[in-house]
Protein backbone atom coordinates (compact mmCIF):
# COMPACT_ATOMS: atom_id res chain seq x y z
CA UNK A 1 6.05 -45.74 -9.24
CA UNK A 2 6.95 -45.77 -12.99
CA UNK A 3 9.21 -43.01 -13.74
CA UNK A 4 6.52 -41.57 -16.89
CA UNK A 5 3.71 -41.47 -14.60
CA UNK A 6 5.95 -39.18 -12.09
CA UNK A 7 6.89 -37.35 -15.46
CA UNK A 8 3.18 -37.59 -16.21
CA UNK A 9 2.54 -35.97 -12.93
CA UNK A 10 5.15 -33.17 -12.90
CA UNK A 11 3.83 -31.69 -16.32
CA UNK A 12 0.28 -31.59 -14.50
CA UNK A 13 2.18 -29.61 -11.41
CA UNK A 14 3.81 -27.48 -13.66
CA UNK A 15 1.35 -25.98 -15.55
CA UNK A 16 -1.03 -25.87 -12.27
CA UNK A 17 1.77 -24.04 -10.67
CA UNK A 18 2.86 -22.07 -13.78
CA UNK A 19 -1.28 -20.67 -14.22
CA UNK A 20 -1.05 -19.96 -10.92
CA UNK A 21 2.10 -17.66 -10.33
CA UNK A 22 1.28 -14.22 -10.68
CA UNK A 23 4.13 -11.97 -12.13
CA UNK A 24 5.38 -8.88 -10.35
CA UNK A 25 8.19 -6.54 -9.91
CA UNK A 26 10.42 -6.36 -6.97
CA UNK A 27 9.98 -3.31 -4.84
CA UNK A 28 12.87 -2.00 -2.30
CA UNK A 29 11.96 -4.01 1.15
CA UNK A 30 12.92 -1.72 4.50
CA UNK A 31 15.63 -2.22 7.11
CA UNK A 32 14.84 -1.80 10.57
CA UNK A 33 17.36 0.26 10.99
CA UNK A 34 15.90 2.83 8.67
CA UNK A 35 14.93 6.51 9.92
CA UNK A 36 11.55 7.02 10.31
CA UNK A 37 11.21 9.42 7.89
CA UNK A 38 13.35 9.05 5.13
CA UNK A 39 13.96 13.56 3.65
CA UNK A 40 14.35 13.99 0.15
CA UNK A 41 15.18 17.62 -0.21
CA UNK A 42 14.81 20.41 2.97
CA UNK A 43 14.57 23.68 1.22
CA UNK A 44 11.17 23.79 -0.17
CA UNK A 45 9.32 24.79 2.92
CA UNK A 46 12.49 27.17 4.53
CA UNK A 47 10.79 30.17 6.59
CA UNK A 48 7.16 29.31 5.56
CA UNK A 49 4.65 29.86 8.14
CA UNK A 50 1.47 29.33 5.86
CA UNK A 51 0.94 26.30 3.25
CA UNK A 52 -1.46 25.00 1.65
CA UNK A 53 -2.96 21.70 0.86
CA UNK A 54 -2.96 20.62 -2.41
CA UNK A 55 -4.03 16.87 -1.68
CA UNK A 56 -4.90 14.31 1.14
CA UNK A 57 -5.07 10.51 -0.62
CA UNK A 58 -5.79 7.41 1.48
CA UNK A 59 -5.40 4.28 0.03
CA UNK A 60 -7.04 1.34 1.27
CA UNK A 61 -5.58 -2.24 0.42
CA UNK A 62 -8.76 -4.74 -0.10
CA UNK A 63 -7.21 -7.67 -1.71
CA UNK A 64 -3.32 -8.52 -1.51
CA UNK A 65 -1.04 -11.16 -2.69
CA UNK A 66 2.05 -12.19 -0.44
CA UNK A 67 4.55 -14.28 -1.36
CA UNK A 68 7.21 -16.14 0.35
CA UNK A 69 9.83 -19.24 -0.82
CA UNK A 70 10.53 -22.21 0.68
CA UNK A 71 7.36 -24.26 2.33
CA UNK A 72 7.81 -25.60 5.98
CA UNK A 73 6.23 -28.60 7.00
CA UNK A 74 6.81 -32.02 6.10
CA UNK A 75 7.75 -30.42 2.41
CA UNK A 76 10.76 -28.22 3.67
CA UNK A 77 13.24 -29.97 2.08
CA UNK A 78 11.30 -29.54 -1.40
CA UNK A 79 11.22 -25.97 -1.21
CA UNK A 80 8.11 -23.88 -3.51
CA UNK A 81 6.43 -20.86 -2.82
CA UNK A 82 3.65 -20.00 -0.42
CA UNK A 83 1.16 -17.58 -1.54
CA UNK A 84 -1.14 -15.98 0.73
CA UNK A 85 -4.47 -14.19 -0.87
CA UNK A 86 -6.15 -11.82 1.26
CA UNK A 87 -8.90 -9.65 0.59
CA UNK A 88 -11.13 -7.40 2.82
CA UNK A 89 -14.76 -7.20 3.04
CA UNK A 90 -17.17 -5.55 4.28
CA UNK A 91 -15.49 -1.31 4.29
CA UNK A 92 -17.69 0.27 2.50
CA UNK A 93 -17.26 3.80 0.53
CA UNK A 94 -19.26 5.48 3.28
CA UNK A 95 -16.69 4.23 5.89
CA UNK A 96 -13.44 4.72 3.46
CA UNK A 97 -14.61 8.88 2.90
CA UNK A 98 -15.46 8.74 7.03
CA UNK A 99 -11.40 7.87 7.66
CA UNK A 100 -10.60 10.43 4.97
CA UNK A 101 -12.59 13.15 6.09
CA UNK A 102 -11.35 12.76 10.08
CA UNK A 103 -7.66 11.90 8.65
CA UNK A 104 -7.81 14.84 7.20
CA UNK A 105 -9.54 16.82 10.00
CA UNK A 106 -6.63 15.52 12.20
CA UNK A 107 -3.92 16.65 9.88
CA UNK A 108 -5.33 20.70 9.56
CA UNK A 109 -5.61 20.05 13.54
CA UNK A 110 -2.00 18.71 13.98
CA UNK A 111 -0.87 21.68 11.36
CA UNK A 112 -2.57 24.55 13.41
CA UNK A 113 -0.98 23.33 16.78
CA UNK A 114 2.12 23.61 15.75
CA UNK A 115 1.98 27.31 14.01
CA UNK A 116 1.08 26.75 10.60
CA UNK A 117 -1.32 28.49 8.38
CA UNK A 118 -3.31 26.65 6.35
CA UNK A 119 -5.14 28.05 3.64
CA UNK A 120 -8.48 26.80 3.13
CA UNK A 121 -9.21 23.84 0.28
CA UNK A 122 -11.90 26.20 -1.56
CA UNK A 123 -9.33 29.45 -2.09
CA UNK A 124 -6.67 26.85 -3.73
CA UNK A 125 -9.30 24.96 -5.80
CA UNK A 126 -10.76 28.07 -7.42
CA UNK A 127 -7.15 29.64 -8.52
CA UNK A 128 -6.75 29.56 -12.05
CA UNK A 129 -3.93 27.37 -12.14
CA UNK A 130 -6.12 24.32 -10.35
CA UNK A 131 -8.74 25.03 -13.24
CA UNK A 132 -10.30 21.36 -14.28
CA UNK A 133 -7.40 19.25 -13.00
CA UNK A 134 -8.05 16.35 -10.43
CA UNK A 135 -11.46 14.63 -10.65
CA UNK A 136 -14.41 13.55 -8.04
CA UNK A 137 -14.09 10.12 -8.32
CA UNK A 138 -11.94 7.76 -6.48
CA UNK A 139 -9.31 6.18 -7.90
CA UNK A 140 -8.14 2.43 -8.20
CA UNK A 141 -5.22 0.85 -8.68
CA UNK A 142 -3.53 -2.54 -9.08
CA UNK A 143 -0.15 -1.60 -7.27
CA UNK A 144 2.99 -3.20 -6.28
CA UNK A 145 3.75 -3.48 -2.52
CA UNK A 146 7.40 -5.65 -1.21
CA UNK A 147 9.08 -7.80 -3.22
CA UNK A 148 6.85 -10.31 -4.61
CA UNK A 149 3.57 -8.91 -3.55
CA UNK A 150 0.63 -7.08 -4.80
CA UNK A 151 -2.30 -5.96 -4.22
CA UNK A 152 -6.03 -3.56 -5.29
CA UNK A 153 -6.79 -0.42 -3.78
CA UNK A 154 -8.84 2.37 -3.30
CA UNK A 155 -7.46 6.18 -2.78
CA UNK A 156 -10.17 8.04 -1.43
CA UNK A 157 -10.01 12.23 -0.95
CA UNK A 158 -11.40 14.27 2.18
CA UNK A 159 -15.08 15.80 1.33
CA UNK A 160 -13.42 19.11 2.19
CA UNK A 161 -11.13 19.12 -0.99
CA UNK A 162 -13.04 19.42 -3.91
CA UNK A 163 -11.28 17.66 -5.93
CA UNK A 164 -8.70 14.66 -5.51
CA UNK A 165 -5.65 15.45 -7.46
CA UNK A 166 -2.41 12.73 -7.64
CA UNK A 167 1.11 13.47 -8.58
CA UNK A 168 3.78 11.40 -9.58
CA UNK A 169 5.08 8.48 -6.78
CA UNK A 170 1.34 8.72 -5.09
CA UNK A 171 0.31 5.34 -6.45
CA UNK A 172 3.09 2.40 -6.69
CA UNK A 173 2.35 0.74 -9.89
CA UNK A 174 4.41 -1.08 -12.31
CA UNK A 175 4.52 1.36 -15.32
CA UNK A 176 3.85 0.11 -18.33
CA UNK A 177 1.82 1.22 -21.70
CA UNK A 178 -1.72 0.94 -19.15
CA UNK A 179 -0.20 3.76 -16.90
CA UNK A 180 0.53 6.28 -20.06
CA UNK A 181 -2.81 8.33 -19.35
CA UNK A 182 -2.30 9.02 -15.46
CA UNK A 183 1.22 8.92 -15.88
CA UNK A 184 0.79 12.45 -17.97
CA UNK A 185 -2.32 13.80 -15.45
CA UNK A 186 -0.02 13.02 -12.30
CA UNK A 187 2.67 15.08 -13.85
CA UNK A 188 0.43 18.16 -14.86
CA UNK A 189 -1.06 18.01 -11.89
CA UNK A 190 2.08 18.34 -10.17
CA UNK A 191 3.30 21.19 -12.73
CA UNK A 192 -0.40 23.07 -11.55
CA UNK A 193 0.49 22.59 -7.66
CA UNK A 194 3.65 24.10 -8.44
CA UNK A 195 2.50 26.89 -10.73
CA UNK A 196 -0.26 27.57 -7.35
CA UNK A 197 2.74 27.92 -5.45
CA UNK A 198 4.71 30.28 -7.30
CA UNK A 199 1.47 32.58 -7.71
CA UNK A 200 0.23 32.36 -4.18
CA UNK A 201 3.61 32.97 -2.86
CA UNK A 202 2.82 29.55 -0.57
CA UNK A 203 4.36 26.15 -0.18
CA UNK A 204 1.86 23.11 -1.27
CA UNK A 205 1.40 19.97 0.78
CA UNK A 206 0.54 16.44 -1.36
CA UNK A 207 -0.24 14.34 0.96
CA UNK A 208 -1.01 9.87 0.13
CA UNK A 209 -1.36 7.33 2.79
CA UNK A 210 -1.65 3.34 1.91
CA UNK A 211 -3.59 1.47 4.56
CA UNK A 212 -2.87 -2.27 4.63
CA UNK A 213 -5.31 -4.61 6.45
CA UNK A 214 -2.63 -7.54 6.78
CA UNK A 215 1.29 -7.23 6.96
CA UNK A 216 2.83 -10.57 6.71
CA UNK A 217 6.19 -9.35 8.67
CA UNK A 218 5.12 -8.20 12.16
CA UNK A 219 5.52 -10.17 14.89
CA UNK A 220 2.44 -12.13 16.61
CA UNK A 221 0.47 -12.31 13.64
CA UNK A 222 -1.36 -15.80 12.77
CA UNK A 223 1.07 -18.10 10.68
CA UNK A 224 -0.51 -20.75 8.38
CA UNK A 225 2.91 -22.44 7.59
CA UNK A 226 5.44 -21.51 4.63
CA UNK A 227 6.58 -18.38 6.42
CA UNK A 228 3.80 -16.32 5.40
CA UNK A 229 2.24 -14.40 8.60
CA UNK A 230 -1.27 -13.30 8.32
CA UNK A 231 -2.70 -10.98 10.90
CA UNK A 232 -5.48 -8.15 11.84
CA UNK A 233 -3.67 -5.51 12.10
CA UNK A 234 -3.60 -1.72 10.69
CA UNK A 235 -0.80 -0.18 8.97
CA UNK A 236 0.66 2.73 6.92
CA UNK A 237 2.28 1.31 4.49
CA UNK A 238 6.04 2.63 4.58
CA UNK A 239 7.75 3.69 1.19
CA UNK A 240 3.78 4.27 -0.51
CA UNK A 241 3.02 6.91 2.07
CA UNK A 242 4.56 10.19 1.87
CA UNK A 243 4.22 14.07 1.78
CA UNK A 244 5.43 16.04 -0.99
CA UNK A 245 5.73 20.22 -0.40
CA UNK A 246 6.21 22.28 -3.50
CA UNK A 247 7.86 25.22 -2.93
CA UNK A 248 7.35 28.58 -3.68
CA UNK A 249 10.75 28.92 -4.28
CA UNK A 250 10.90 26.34 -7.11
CA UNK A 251 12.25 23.52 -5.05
CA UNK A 252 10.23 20.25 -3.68
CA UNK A 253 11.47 17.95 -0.90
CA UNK A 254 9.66 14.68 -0.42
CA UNK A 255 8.83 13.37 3.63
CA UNK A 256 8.24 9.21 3.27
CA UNK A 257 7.69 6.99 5.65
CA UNK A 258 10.49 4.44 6.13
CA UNK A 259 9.27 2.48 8.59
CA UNK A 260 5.50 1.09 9.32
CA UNK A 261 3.37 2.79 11.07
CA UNK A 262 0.54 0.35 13.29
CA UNK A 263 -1.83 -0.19 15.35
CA UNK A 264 -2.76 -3.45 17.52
CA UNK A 265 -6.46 -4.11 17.92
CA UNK A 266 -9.90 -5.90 17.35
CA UNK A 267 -10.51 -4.60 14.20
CA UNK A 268 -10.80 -7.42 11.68
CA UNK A 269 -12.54 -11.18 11.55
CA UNK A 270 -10.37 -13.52 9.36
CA UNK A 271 -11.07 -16.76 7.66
CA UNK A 272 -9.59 -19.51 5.38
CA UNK A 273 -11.45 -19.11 1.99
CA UNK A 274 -9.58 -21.76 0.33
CA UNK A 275 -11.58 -24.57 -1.42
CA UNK A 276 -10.98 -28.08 -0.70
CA UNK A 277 -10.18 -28.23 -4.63
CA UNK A 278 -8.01 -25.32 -4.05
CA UNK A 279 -6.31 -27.30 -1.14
CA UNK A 280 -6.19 -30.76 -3.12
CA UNK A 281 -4.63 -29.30 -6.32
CA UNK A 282 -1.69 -27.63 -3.98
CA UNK A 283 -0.96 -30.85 -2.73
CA UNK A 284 -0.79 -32.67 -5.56
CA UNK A 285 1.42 -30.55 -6.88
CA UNK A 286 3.61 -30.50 -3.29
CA UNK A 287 3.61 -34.13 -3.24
CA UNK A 288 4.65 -34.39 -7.53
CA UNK A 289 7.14 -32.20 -6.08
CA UNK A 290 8.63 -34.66 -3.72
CA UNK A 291 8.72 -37.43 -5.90
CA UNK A 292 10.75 -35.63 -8.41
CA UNK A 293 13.56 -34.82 -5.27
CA UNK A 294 13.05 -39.01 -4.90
CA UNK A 295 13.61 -40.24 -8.43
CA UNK A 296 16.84 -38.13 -8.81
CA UNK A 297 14.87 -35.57 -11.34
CA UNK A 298 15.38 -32.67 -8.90
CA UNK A 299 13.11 -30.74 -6.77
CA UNK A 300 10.36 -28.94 -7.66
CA UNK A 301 8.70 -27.11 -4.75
CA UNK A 302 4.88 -25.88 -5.71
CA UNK A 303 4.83 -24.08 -2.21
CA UNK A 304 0.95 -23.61 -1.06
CA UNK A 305 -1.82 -21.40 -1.72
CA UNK A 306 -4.25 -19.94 0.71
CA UNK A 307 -6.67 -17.80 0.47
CA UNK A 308 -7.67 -15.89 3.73
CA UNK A 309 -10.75 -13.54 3.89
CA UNK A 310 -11.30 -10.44 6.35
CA UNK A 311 -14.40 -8.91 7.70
CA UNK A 312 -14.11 -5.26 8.90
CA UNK A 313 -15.71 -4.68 12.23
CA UNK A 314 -17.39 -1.26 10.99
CA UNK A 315 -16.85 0.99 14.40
CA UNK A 316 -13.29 -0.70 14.79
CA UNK A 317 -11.70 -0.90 11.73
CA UNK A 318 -12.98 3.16 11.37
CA UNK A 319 -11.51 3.90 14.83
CA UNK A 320 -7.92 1.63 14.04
CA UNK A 321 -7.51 3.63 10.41
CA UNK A 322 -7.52 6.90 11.37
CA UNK A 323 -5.48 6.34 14.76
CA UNK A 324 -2.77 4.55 12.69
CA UNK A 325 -2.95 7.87 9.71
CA UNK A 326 -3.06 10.08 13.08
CA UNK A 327 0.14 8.71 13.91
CA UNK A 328 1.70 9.11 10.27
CA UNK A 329 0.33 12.37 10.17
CA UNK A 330 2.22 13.46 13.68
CA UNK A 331 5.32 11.70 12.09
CA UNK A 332 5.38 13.66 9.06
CA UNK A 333 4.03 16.81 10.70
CA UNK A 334 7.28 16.89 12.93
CA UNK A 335 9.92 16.85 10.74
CA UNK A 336 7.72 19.97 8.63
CA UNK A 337 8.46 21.68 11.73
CA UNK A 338 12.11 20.81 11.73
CA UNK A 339 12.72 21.51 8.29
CA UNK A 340 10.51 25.37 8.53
């Protein structure tokens, strides 16, 4: 082949591949080695026997992008990134405040059992200090997840709190000029739980929980090539899910997750939504790619792009979320108890 038209062919490739990249930040990825609940902080709940709750935030992933470099397959030696696009169908807002009502329900049940008192949502929402912060709406976010990902969500409050209220480090975003407004309400809001404290002579408990419908690094989960893993299970999300208790003393110490939390099971239907336009472009650009490695111009690895869709199974995916926040919430709940 004439060495323009492979020139010809590359600039295509490139500016296929370059529309195509999203751009991210890199996020802190977990060792296994970790502790399972990484303490920031012990002092803020020291010989309390009665807290209060000042939020309960689950956030459910619905669309996700995962990236991974280096393509396997007959392109190996080329290199690229695969991208895997998932999104999730078919959870609707009646099922998302069902989790976040019995999440919650679990976590007052899990409190009680092991000697706390809990004061109730409508006594902490009426004190002055609480007075028109938080809001009844959900709220959504574009956030960052690992290195290289990203992904939409949904943070949904309990029907039992009457308002949801988010602090700073609840929702793993980027920053940025767009984040100015709920950058300042996260931080009053966390000033107001901590002003409730002082008054009330309790400890506050902020609660957020990110569910993820697919987590590319667990083992057994479907593998389309390119090192990306695909599969149906449920997980907290460690690092994005965490417990913050403001003190009454002044201090705050910070309970997160470190390693993910998950459960195995039935819960999802998943499908390749990828076009055969989507497919033909991505191997074009693979195969542009290769002939640059042959005519000595270097390699250029495209990687792949798939798209994958996921149907909930309603009953399910309901039963497999609040099992796998059950478990974060016994995680967390044990090392209150430690630190009391």
């Amino acid at each position: 082949m004439p060495i323009q038209h492979v020139r010809s062919i590359l600039s295509t490739a490139t500016a296929l591949s370059l529309a195509l990249t999203p751009l991210v930040a890199s996020t802190p990825a977990f060792a296994k080695d970790d502790p399972v609940v990484k303490v920031s902080g012990s002092d803020a709940l020291k010989g309390a026997s009665t807290v209060a709750i000042g939020s309960f935030n689950v956030g459910f992933i619905f669309e996700s992008t995962d990236q991974i470099k280096k393509t396997g397959g007959v392109l190996a030696a080329v290199g690229g990134t695969t991208k895997a696009k998932s999104s999730l169908v078919g959870v609707t807002p009646e099922m998302m405040q069902q989790i976040a009502d019995n999440a919650y329900a679990n976590l007052l049940s899990q409190l009680t059992a092991q000697g706390f008192t809990v004061t109730a949502a409508e006594t902490v929402f009426a004190s002055e200090t609480l007075a028109g912060k938080g809001k009844s709406e959900p709220t959504e976010a574009t956030i960052l997840l690992e290195k290289k990902s990203k992904g939409k969500a949904t943070y949904m409050r309990p029907t039992a709190i009457p308002r949801q209220i988010m602090i700073l480090g609840d929702v793993p975003t980027s920053g940025g000029f767009g984040q100015i407004g709920n950058t300042m309400a996260y931080s009053q809001n966390g000033i107001a739980l901590g002003n409730y404290a002082r008054a009330a002579g309790t400890p506050v408990i902020a609660v957020t929980y990110l569910v993820d419908f697919s987590d590319q690094k667990r083992p057994g989960a479907f593998d389309f090539g390119g090192g990306v893993k695909v599969n149906a299970n449920l997980s907290v999300t460690p690092g994005y899910s965490k417990m913050t208790i403001i003190g009454s003393n002044g201090k705050q110490s910070v309970l997160t997750l470190n390693q993910p939390v998950s459960v195995d099971g039935d819960f999802i239907d998943m499908q390749d939504a990828s076009s055969g336009g989507e497919k033909t472009i991505q191997s074009v650009a693979n195969v542009a790619g290769g002939l640059a490695a042959a005519a000595g111009l270097g390699g250029l690895g495209f990687g792949k792009t798939r798209k994958f869709e996921f149907t909930a199974k309603t009953q399910q995916y309901e039963e497999g979320a609040v099992k796998v926040i059950s478990l974060a919430n016994e995680r967390l709940v044990n090392q209150l108890v430690a630190m009391r």
